[in-house]
N, C-alpha and C. Protein backbone atom coordinates (compact mmCIF):
# COMPACT_ATOMS: atom_id res chain seq x y z
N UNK A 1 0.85 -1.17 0.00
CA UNK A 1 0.00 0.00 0.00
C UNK A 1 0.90 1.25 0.00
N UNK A 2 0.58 2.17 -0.99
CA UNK A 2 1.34 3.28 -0.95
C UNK A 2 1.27 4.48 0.13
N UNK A 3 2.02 5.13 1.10
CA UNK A 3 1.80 5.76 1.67
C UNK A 3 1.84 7.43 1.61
N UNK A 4 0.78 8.30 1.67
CA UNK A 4 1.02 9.67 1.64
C UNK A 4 1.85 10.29 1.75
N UNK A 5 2.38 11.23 1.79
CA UNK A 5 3.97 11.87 3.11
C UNK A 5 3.64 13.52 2.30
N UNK A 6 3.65 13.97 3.19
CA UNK A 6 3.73 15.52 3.34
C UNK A 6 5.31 15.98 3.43
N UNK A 7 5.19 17.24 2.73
CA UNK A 7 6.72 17.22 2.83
C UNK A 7 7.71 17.78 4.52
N UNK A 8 8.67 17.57 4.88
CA UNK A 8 8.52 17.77 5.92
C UNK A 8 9.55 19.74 6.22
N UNK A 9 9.62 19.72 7.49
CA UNK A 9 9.95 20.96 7.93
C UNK A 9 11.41 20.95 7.06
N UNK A 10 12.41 20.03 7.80
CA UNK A 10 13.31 19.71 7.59
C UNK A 10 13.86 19.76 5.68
N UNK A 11 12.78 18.80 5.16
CA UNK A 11 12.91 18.74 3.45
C UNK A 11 13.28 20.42 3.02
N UNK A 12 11.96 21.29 3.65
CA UNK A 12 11.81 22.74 3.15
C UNK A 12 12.85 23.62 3.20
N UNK A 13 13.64 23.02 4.38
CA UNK A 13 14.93 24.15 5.04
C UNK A 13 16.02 23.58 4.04
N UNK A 14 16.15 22.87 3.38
CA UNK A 14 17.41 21.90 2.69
C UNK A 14 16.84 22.77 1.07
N UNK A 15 15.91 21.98 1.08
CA UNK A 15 15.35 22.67 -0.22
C UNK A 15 15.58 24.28 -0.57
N UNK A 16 15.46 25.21 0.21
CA UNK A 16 15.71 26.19 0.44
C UNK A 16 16.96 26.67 0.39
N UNK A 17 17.17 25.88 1.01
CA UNK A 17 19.49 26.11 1.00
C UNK A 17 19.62 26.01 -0.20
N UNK A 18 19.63 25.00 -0.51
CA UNK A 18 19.89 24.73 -2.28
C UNK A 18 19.56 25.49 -3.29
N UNK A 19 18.56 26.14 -3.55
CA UNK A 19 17.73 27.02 -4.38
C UNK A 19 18.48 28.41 -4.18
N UNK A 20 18.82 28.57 -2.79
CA UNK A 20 19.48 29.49 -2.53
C UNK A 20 21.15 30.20 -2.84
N UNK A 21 22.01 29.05 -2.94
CA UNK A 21 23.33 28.67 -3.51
C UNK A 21 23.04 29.09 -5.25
N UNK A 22 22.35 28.61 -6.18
CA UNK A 22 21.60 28.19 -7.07
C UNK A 22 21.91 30.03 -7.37
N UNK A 23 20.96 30.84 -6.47
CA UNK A 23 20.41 32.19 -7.37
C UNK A 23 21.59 32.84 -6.72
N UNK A 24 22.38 32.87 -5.40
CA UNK A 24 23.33 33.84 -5.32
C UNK A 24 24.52 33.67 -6.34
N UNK A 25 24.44 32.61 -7.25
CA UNK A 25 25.75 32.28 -8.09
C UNK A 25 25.03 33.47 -9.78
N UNK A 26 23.93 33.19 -9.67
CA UNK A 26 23.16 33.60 -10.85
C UNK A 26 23.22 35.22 -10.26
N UNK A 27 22.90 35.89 -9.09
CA UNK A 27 22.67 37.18 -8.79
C UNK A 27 24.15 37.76 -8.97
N UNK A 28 25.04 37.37 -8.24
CA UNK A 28 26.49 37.97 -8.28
C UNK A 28 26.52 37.85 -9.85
N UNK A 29 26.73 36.86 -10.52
CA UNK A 29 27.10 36.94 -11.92
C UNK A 29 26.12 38.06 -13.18
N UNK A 30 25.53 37.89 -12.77
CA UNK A 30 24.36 39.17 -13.45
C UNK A 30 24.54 40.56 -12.50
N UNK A 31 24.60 40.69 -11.84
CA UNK A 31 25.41 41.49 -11.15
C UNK A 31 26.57 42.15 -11.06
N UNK A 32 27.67 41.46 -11.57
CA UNK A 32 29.14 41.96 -11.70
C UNK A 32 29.16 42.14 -13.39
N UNK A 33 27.72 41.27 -14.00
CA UNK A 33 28.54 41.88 -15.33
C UNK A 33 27.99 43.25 -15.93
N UNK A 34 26.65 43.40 -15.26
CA UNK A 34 26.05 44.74 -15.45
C UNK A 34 26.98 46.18 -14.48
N UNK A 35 27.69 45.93 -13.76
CA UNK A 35 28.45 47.04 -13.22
C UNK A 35 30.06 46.41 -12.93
N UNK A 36 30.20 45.52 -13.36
CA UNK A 36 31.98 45.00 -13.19
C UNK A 36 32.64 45.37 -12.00
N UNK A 37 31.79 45.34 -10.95
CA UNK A 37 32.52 45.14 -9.64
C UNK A 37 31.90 44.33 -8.62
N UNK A 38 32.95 43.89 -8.55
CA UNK A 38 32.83 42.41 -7.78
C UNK A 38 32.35 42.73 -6.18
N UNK A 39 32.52 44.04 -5.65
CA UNK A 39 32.12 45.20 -4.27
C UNK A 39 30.16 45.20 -3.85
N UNK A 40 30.32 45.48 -5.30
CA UNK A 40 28.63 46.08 -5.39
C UNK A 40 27.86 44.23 -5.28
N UNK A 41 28.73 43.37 -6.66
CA UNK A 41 28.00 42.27 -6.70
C UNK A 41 27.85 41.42 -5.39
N UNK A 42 28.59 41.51 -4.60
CA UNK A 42 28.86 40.65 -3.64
C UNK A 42 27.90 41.26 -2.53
N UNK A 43 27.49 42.68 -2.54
CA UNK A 43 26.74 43.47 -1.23
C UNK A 43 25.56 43.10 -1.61
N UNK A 44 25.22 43.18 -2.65
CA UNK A 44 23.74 42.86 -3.63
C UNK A 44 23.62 41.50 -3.49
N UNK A 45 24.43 40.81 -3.47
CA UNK A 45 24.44 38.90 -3.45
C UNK A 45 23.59 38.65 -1.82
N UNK A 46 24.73 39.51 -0.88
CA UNK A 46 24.15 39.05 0.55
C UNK A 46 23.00 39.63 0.74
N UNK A 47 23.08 41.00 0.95
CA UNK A 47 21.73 41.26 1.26
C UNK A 47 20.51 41.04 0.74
N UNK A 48 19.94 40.23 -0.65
CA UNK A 48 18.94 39.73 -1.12
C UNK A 48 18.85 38.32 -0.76
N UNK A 49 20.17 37.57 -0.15
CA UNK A 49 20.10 36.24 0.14
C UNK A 49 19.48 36.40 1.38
N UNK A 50 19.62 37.04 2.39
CA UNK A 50 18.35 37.17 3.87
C UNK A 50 17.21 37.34 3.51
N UNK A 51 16.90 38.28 2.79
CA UNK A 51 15.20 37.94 2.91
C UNK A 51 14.48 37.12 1.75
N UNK A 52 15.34 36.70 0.36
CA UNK A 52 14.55 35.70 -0.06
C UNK A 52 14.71 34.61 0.45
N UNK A 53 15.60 34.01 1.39
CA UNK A 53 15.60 33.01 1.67
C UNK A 53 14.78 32.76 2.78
N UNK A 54 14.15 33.59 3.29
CA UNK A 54 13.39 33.89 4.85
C UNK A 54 11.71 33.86 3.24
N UNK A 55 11.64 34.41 2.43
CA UNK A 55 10.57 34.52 2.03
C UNK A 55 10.26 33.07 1.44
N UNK A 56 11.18 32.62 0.64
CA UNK A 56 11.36 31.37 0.31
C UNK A 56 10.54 30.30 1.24
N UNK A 57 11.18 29.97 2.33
CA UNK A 57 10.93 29.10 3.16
C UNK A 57 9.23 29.52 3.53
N UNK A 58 9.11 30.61 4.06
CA UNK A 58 7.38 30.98 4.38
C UNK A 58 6.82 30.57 3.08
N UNK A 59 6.92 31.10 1.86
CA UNK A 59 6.01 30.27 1.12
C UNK A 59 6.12 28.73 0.51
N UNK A 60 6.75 28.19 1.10
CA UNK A 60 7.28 26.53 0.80
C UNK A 60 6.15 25.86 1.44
N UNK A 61 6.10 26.61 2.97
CA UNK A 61 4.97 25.94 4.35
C UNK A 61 4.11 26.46 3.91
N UNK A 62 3.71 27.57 3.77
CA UNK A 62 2.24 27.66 3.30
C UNK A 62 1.62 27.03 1.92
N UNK A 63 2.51 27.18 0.95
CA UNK A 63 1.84 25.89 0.48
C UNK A 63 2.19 24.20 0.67
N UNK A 64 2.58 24.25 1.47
CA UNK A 64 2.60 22.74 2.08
C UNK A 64 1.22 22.65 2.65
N UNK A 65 0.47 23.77 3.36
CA UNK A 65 -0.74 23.38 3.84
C UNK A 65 -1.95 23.70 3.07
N UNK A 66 -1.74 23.89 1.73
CA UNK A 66 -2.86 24.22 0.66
C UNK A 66 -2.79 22.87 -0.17
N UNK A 67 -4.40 22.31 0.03
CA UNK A 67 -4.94 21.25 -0.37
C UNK A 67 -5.35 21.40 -2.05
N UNK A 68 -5.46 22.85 -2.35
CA UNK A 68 -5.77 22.95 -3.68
C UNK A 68 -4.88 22.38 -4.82
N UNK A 69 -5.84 22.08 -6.00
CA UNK A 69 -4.76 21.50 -6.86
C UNK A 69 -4.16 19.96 -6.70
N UNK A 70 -4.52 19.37 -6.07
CA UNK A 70 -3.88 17.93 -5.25
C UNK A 70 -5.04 16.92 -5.95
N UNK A 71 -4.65 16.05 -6.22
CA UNK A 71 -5.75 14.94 -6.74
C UNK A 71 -5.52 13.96 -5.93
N UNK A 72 -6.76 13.29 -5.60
CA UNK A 72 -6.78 11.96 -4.76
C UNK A 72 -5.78 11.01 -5.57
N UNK A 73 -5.07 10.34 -5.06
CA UNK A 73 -4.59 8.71 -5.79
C UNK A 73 -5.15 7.62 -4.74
N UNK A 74 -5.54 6.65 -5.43
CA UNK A 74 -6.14 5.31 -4.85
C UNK A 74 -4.96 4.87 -4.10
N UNK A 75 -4.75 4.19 -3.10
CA UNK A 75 -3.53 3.45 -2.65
C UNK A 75 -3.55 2.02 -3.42
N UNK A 76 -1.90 1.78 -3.56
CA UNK A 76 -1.73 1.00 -4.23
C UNK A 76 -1.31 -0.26 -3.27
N UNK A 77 -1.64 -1.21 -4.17
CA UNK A 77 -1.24 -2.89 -3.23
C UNK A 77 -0.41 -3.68 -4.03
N UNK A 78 0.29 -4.04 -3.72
CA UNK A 78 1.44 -5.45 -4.17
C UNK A 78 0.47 -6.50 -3.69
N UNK A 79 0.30 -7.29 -5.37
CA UNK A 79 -0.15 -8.32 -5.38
C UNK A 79 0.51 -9.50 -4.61
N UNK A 80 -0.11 -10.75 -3.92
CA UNK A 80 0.34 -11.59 -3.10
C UNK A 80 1.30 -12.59 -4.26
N UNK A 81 2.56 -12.87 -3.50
CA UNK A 81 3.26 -13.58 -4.12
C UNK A 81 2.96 -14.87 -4.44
């Protein structure tokens, strides 16, 4: 029988890290090439990495608890050997 699983606290905070690594490599680099200093890119890198990553995570949980959009699946059984 297949079992449900919600994603957990833990999954969201990892998930988050990652996504996060991900856009500060993409922000500094779009960043240093529109003004070629590595000063500005790097101040712009950190300080947008605190609050999207704080925004990030709040909307991960809230939709963790939105049922919309979700389709029932039947549980599944392994036939007897």
């Amino acid at each position: 029988m297949s079992v449900e699983r919600a994603p957990s606290r833990k999954r969201s905070v990892v998930k988050a890290l990652t996504y996060r690594v991900i856009i500060l490599c993409l922000d500094f680099i779009v960043i240093y090439v529109l003004t070629r200093k590595a000063e500005i890119a790097a101040g712009f890198m950190l300080v947008s990495n605190v609050y999207t990553t704080v925004g990030y995570f709040l909307h991960e949980r809230l939709w963790a608890g939105v049922k919309w959009g979700l389709t029932a699946t039947a549980p599944t059984t392994k036939p007897d050997s």
